[in-house]
N, C-alpha and C. Protein backbone atom coordinates (compact mmCIF):
# COMPACT_ATOMS: atom_id res chain seq x y z
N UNK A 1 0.84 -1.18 0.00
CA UNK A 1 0.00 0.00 0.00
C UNK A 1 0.88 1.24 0.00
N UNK A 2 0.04 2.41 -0.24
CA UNK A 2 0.96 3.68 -0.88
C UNK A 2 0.89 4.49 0.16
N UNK A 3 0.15 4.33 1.49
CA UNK A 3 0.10 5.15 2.61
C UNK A 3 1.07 6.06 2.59
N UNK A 4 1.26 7.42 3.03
CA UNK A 4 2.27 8.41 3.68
C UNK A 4 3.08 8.54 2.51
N UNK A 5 2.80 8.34 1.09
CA UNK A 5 3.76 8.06 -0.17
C UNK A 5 3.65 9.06 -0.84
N UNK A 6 3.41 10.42 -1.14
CA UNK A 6 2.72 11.31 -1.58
C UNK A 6 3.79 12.10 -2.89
N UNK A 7 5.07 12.12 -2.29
CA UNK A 7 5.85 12.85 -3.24
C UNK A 7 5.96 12.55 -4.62
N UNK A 8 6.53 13.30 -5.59
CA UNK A 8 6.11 13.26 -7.41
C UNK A 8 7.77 12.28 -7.18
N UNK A 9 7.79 11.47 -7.78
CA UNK A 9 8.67 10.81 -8.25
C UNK A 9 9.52 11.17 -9.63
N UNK A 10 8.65 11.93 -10.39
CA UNK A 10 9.33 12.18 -11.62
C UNK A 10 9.61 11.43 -12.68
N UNK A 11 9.22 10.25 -12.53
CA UNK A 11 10.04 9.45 -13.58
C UNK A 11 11.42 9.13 -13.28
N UNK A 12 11.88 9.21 -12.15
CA UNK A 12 13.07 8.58 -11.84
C UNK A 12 13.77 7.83 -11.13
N UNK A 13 14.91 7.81 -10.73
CA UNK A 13 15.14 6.79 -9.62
C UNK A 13 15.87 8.07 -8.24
N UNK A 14 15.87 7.61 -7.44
CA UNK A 14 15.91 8.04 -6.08
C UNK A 14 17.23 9.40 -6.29
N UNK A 15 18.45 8.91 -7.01
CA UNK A 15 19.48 9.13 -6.91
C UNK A 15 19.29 10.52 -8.19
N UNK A 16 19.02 9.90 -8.83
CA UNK A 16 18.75 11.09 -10.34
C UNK A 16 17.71 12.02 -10.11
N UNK A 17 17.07 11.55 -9.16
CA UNK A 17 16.11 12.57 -8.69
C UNK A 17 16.33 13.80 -7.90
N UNK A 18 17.26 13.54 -6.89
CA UNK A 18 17.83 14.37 -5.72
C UNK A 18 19.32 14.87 -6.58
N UNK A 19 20.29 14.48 -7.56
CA UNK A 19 20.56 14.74 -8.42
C UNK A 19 20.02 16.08 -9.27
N UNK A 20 19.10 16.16 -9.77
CA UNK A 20 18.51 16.43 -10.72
C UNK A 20 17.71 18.07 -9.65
N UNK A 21 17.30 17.69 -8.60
CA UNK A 21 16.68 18.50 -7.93
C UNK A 21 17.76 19.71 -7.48
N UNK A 22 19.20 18.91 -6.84
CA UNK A 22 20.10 19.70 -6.29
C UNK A 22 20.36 21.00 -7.69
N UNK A 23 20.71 20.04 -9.03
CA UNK A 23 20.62 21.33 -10.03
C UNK A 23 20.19 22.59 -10.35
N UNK A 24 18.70 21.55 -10.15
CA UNK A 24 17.86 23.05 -10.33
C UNK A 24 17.80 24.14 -9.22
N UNK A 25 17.91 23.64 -7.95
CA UNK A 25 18.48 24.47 -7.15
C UNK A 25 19.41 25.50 -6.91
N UNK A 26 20.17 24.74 -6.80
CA UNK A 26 21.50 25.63 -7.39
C UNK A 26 21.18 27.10 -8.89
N UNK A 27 20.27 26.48 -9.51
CA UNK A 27 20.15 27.09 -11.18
C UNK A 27 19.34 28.59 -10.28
N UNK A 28 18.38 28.05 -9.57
CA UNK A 28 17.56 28.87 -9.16
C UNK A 28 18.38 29.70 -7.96
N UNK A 29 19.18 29.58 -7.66
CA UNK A 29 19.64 30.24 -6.19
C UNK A 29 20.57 31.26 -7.05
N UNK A 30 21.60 30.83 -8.17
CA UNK A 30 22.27 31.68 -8.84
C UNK A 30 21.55 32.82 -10.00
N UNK A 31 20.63 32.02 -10.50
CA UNK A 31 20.11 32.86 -11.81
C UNK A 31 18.60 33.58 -11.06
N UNK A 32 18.14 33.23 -9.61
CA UNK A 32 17.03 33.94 -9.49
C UNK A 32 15.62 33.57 -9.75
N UNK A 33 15.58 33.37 -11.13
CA UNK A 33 14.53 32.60 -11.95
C UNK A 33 14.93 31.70 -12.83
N UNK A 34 14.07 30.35 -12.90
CA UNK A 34 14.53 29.39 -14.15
C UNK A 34 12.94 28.78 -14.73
N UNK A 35 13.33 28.31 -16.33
CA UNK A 35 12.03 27.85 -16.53
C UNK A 35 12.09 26.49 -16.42
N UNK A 36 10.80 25.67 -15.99
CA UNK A 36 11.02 24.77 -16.02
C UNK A 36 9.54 24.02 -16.28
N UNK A 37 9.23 22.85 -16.30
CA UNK A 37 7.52 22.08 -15.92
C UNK A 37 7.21 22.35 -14.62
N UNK A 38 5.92 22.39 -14.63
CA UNK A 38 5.27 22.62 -13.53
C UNK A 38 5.36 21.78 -12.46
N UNK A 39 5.51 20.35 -12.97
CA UNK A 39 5.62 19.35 -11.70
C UNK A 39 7.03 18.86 -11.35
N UNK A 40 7.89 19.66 -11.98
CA UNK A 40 9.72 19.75 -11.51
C UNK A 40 9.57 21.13 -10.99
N UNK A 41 8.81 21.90 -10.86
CA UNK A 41 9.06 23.38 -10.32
C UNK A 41 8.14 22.94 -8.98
N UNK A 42 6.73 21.96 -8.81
CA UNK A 42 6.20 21.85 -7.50
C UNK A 42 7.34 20.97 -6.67
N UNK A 43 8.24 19.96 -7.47
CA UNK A 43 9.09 18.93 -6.69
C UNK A 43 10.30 20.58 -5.80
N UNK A 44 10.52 21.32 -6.79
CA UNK A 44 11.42 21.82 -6.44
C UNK A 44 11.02 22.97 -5.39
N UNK A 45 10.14 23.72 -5.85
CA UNK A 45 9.18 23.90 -4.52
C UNK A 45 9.54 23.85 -2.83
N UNK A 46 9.28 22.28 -3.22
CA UNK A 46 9.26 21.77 -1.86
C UNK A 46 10.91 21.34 -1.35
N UNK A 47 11.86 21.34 -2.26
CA UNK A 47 13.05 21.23 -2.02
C UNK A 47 13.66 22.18 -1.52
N UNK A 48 13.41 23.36 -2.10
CA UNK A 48 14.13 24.61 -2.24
C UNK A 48 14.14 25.61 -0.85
N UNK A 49 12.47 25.53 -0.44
CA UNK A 49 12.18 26.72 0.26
C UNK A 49 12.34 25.86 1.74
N UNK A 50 12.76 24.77 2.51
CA UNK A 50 13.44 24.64 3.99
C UNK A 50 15.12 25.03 3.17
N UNK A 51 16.04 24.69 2.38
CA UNK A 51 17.38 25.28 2.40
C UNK A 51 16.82 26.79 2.85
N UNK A 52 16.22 27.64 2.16
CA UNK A 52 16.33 29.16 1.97
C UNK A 52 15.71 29.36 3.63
N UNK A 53 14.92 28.59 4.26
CA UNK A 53 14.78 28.92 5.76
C UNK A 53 15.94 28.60 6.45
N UNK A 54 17.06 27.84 6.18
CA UNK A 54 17.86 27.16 6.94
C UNK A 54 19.23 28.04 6.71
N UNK A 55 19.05 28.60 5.80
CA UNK A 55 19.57 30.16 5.23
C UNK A 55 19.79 31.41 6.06
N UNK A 56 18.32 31.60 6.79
CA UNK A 56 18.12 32.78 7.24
C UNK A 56 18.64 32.50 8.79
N UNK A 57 19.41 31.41 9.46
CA UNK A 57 20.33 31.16 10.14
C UNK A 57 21.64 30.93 10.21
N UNK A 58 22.53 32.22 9.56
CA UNK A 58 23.75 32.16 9.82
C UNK A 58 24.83 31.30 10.36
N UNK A 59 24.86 29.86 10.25
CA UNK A 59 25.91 29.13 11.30
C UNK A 59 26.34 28.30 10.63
N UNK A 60 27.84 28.01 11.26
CA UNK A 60 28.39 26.82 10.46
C UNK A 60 27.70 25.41 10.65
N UNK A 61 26.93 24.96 11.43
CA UNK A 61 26.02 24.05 10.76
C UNK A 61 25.03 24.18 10.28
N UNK A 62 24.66 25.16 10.27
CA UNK A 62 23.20 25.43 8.85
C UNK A 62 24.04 25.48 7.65
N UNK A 63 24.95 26.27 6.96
CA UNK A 63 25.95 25.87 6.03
C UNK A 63 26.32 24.50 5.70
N UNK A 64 27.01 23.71 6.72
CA UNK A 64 26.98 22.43 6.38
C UNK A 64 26.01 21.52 6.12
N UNK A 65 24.58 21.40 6.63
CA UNK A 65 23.80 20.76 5.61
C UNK A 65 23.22 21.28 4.78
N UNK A 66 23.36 22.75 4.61
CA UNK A 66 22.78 23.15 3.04
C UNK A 66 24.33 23.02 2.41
N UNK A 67 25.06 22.65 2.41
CA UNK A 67 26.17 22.15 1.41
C UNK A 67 25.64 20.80 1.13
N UNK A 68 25.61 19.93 2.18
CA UNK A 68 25.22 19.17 1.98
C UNK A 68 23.73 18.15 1.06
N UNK A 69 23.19 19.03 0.71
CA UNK A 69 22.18 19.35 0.22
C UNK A 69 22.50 19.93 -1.74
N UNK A 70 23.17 20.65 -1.31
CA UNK A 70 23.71 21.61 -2.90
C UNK A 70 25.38 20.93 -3.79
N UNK A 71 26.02 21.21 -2.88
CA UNK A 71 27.76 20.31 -3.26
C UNK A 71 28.42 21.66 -4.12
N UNK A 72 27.77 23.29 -3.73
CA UNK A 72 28.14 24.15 -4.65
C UNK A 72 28.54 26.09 -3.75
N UNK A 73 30.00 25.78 -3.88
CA UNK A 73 30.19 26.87 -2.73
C UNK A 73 29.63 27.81 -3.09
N UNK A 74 29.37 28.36 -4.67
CA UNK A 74 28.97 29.21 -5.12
C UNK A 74 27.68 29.88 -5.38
N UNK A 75 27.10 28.75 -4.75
CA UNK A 75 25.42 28.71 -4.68
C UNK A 75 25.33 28.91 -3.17
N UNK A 76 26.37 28.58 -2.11
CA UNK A 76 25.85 28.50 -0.53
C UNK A 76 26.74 29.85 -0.39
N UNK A 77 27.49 30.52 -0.91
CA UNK A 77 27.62 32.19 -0.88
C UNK A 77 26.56 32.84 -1.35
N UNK A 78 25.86 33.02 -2.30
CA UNK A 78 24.87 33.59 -2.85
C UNK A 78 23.68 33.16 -2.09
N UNK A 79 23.48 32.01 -1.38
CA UNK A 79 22.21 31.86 -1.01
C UNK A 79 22.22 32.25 0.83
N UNK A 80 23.10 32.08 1.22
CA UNK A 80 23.42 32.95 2.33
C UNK A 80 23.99 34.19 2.75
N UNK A 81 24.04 34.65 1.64
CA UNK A 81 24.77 36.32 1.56
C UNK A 81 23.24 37.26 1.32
N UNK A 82 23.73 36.91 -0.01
CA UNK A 82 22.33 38.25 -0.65
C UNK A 82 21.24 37.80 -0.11
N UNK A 83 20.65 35.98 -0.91
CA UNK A 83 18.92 35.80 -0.75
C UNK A 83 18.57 35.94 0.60
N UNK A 84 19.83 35.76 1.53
CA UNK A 84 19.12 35.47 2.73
C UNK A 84 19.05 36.69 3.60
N UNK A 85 19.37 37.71 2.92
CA UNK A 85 19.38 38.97 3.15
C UNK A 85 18.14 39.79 3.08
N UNK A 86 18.01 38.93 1.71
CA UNK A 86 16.22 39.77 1.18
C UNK A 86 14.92 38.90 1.64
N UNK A 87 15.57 37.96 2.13
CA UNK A 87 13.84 37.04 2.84
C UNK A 87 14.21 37.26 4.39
N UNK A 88 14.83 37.52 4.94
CA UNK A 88 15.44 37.59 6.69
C UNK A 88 13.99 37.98 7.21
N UNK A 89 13.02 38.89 7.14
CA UNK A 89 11.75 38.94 7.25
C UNK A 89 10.68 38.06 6.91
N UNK A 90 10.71 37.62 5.59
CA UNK A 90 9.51 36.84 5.36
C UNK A 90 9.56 35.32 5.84
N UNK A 91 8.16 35.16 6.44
CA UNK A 91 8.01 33.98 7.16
C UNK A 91 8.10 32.93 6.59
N UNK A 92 8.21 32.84 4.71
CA UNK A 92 7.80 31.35 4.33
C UNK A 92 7.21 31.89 3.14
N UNK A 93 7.90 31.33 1.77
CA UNK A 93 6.90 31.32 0.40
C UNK A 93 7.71 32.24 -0.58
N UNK A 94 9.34 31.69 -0.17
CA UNK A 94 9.93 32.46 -0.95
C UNK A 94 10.06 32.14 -2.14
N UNK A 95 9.41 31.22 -3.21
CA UNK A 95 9.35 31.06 -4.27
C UNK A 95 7.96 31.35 -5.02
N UNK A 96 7.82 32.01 -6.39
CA UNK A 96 6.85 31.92 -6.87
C UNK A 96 6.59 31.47 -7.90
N UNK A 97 5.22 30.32 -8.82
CA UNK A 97 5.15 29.81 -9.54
C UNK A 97 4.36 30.44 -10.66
N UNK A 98 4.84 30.75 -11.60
CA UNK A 98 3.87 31.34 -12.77
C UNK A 98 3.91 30.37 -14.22
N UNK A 99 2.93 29.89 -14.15
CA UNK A 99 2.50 29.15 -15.63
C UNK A 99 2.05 29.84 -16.81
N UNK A 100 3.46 29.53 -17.57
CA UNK A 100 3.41 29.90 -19.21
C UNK A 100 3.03 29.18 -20.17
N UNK A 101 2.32 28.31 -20.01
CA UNK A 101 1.36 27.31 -21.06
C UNK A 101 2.00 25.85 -21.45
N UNK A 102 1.75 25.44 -22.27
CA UNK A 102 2.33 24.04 -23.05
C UNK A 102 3.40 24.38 -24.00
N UNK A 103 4.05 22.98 -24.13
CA UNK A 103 5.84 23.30 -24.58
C UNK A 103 5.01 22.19 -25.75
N UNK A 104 5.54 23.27 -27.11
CA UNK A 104 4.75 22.57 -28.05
C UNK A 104 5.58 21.22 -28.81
N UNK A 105 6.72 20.83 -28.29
CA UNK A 105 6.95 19.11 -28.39
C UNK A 105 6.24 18.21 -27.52
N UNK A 106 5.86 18.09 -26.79
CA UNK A 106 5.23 17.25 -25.95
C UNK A 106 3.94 17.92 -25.23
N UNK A 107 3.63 18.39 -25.14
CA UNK A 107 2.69 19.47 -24.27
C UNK A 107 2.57 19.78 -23.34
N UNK A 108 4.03 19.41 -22.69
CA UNK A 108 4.17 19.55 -21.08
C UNK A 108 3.51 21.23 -20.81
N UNK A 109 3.03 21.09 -19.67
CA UNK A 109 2.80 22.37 -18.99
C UNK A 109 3.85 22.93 -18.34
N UNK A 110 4.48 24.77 -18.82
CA UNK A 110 5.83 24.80 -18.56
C UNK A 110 5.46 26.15 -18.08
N UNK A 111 6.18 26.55 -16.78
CA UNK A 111 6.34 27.32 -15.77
C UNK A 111 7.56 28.14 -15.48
N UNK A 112 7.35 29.45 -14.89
CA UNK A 112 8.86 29.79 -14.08
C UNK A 112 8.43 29.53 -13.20
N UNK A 113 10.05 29.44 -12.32
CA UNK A 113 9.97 29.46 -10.71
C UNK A 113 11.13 30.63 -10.24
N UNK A 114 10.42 31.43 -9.26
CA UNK A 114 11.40 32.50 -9.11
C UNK A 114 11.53 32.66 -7.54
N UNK A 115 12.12 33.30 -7.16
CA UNK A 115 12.17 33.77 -6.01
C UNK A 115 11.64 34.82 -5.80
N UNK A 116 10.89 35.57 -4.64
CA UNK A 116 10.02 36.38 -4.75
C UNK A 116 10.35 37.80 -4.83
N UNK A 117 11.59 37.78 -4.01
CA UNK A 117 12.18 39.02 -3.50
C UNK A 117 12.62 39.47 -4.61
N UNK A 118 13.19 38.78 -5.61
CA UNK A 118 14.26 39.23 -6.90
C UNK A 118 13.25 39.85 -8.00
N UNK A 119 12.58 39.83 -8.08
CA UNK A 119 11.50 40.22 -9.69
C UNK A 119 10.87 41.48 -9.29
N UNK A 120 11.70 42.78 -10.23
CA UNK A 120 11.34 44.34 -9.93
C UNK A 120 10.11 44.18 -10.74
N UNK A 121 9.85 43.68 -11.59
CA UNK A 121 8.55 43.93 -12.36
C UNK A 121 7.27 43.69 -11.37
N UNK A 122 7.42 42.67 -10.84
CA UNK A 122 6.24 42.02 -10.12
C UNK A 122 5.76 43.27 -8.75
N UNK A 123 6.72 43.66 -8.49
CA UNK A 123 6.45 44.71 -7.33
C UNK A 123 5.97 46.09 -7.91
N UNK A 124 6.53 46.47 -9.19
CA UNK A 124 5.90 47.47 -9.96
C UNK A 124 4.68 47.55 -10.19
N UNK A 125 4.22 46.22 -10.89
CA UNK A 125 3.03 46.03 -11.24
C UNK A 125 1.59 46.18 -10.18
N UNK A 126 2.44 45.67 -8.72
CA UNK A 126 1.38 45.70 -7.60
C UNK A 126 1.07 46.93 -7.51
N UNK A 127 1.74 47.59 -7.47
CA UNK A 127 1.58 49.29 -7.21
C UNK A 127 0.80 50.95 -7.88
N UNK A 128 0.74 49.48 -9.31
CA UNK A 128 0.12 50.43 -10.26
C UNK A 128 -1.42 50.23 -10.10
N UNK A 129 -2.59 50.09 -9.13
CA UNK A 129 -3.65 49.77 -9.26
C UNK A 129 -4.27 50.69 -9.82
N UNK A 130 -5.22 51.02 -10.70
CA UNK A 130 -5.65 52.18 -10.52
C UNK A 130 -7.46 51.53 -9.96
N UNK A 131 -8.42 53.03 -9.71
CA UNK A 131 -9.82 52.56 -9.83
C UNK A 131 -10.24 52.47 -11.36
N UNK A 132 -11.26 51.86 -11.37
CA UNK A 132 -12.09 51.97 -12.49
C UNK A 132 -13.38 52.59 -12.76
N UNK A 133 -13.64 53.40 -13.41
CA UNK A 133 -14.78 54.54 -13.39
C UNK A 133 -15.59 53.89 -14.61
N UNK A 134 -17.05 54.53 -14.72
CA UNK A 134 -17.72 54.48 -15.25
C UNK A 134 -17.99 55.28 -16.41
N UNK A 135 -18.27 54.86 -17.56
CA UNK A 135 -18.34 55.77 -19.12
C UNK A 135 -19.50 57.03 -18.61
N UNK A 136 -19.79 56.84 -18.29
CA UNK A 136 -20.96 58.03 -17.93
C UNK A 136 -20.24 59.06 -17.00
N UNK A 137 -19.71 58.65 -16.07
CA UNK A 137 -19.07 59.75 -15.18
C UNK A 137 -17.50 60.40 -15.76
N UNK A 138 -17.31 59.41 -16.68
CA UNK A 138 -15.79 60.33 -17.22
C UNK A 138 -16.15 61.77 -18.55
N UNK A 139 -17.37 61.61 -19.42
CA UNK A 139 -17.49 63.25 -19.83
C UNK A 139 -17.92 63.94 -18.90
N UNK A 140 -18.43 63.70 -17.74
CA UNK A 140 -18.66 64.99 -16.87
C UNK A 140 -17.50 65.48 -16.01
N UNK A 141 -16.91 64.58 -15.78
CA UNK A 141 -15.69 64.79 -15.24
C UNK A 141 -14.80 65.77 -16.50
N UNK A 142 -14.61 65.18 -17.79
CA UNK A 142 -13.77 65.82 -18.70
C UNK A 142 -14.29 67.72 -18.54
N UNK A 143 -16.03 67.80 -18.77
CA UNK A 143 -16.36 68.83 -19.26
C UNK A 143 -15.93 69.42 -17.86
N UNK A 144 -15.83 69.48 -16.63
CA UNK A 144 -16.01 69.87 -15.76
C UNK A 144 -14.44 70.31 -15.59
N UNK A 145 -12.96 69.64 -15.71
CA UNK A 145 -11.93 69.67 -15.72
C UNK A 145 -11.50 70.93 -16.39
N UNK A 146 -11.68 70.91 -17.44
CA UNK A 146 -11.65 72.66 -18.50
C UNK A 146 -11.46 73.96 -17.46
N UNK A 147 -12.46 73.78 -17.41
CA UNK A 147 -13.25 75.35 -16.53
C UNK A 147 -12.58 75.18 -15.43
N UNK A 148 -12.01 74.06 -14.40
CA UNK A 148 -11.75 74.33 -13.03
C UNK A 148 -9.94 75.05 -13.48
N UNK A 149 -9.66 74.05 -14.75
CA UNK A 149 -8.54 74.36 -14.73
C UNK A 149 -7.82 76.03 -14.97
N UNK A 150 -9.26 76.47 -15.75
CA UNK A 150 -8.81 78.10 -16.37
C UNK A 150 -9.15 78.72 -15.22
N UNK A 151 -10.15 78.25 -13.96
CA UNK A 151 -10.56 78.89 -12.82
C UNK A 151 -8.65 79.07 -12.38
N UNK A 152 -8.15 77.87 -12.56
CA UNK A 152 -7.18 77.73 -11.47
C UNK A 152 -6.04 78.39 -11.65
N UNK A 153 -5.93 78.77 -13.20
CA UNK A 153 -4.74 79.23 -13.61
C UNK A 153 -4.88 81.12 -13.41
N UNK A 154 -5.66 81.50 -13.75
CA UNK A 154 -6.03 82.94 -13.63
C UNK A 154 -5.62 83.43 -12.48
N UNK A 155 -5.82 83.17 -10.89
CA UNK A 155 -5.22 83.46 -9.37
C UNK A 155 -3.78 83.53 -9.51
N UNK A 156 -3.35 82.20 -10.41
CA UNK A 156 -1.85 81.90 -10.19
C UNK A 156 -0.90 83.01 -10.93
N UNK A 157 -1.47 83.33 -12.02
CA UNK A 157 -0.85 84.35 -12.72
C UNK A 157 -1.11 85.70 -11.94
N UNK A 158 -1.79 86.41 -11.74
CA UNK A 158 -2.17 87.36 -10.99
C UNK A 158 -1.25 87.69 -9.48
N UNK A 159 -1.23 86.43 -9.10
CA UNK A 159 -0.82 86.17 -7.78
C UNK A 159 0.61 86.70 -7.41
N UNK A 160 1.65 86.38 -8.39
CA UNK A 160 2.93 86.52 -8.72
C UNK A 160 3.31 87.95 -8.78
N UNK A 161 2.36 88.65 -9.69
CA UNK A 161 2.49 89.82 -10.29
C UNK A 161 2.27 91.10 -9.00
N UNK A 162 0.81 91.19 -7.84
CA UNK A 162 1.13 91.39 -7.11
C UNK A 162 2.02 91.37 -6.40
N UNK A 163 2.43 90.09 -5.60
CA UNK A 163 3.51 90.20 -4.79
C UNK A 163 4.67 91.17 -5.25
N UNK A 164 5.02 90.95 -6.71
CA UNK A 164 6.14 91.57 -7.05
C UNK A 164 6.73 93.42 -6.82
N UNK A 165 5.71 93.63 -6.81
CA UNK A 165 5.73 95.24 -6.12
C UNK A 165 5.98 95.57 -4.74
N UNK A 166 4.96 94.35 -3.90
CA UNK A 166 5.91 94.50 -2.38
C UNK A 166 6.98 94.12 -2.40
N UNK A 167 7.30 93.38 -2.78
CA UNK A 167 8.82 93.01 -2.52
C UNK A 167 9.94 93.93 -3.03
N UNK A 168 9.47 94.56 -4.11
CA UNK A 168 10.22 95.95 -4.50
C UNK A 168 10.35 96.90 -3.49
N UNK A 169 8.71 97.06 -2.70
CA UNK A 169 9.14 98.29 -2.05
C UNK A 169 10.03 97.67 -0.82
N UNK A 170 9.69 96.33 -0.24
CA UNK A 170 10.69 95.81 1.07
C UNK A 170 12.05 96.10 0.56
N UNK A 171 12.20 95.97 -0.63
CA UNK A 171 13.73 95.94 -1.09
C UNK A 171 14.37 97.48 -0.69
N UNK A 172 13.83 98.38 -1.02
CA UNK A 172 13.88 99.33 -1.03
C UNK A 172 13.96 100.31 0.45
């Protein structure tokens, strides 16, 4: 029976698997984002994000089993320097999955996986919300904009021109 058996196997064997996983790891800790299938990006997922918690503890044995884990000094500098710099706050979910459709040799369903902190676009984009108005209320708004604006400009010009005589005579 398959009780407590839950993990994606992949199509492989034990060794090529954890193999294969450490890679993409590594791919992802150096490059940030990588593309990959969706069900090698959920395996990795779940691989990826206890190293990057085990990260945000500075010590020579948290280092040694995320070496142990990776086999790549160059990935356990980068993933304890910078990333673990930019998640030191967040509680958990430092990867994100976005699906880019079917890979037209096979039709795998193919995904990035990124890290969350690293992608300036994604934080841009949150920021830009705007509201959404109704076709009926935007010509009254337009016709109404005109007039406030010539209201607004007329004071401003005027405004300047006064002052400029007191300040002559203070000068004076």
């Amino acid at each position: 029976m398959r009780h407590s058996k839950k993990f994606n196997h992949l199509g492989r064997t034990a060794s090529h698997r954890s193999a294969m996983l450490a890679n993409m790891a590594i791919s992802l800790i150096m490059h940030k984002r990588i593309t990959t299938t969706v069900a090698k990006a959920k395996a990795l997922k779940k691989y990826v994000e206890p190293l990057i918690t085990k990260a945000k503890d500075d010590s020579t044995n948290s280092r040694r089993v995320v070496f142990s884990y990776l086999q790549n000094k160059e990935a356990i500098k980068e993933l304890f320097g910078e990333v673990a710099q930019k998640v030191g706050d967040r509680p958990g979910g430092y990867t994100r999955i976005i699906k880019l459709g079917t890979r037209q040799g096979d039709a795998a369903q193919v995904c990035f996986i990124e890290l969350v902190d690293f992608d300036p676009e994604m934080a841009k984009d949150t920021k830009k919300k705007s509201t959404r108005r109704s076709r009926k209320s935007a010509p009254k708004a337009e016709a109404a904009a005109p007039a406030e604006e010539a209201k607004a400009e007329a004071p401003v010009e005027e405004a300047p021109a006064a002052e400029a005589p007191a300040e002559e005579a203070k000068a004076e």
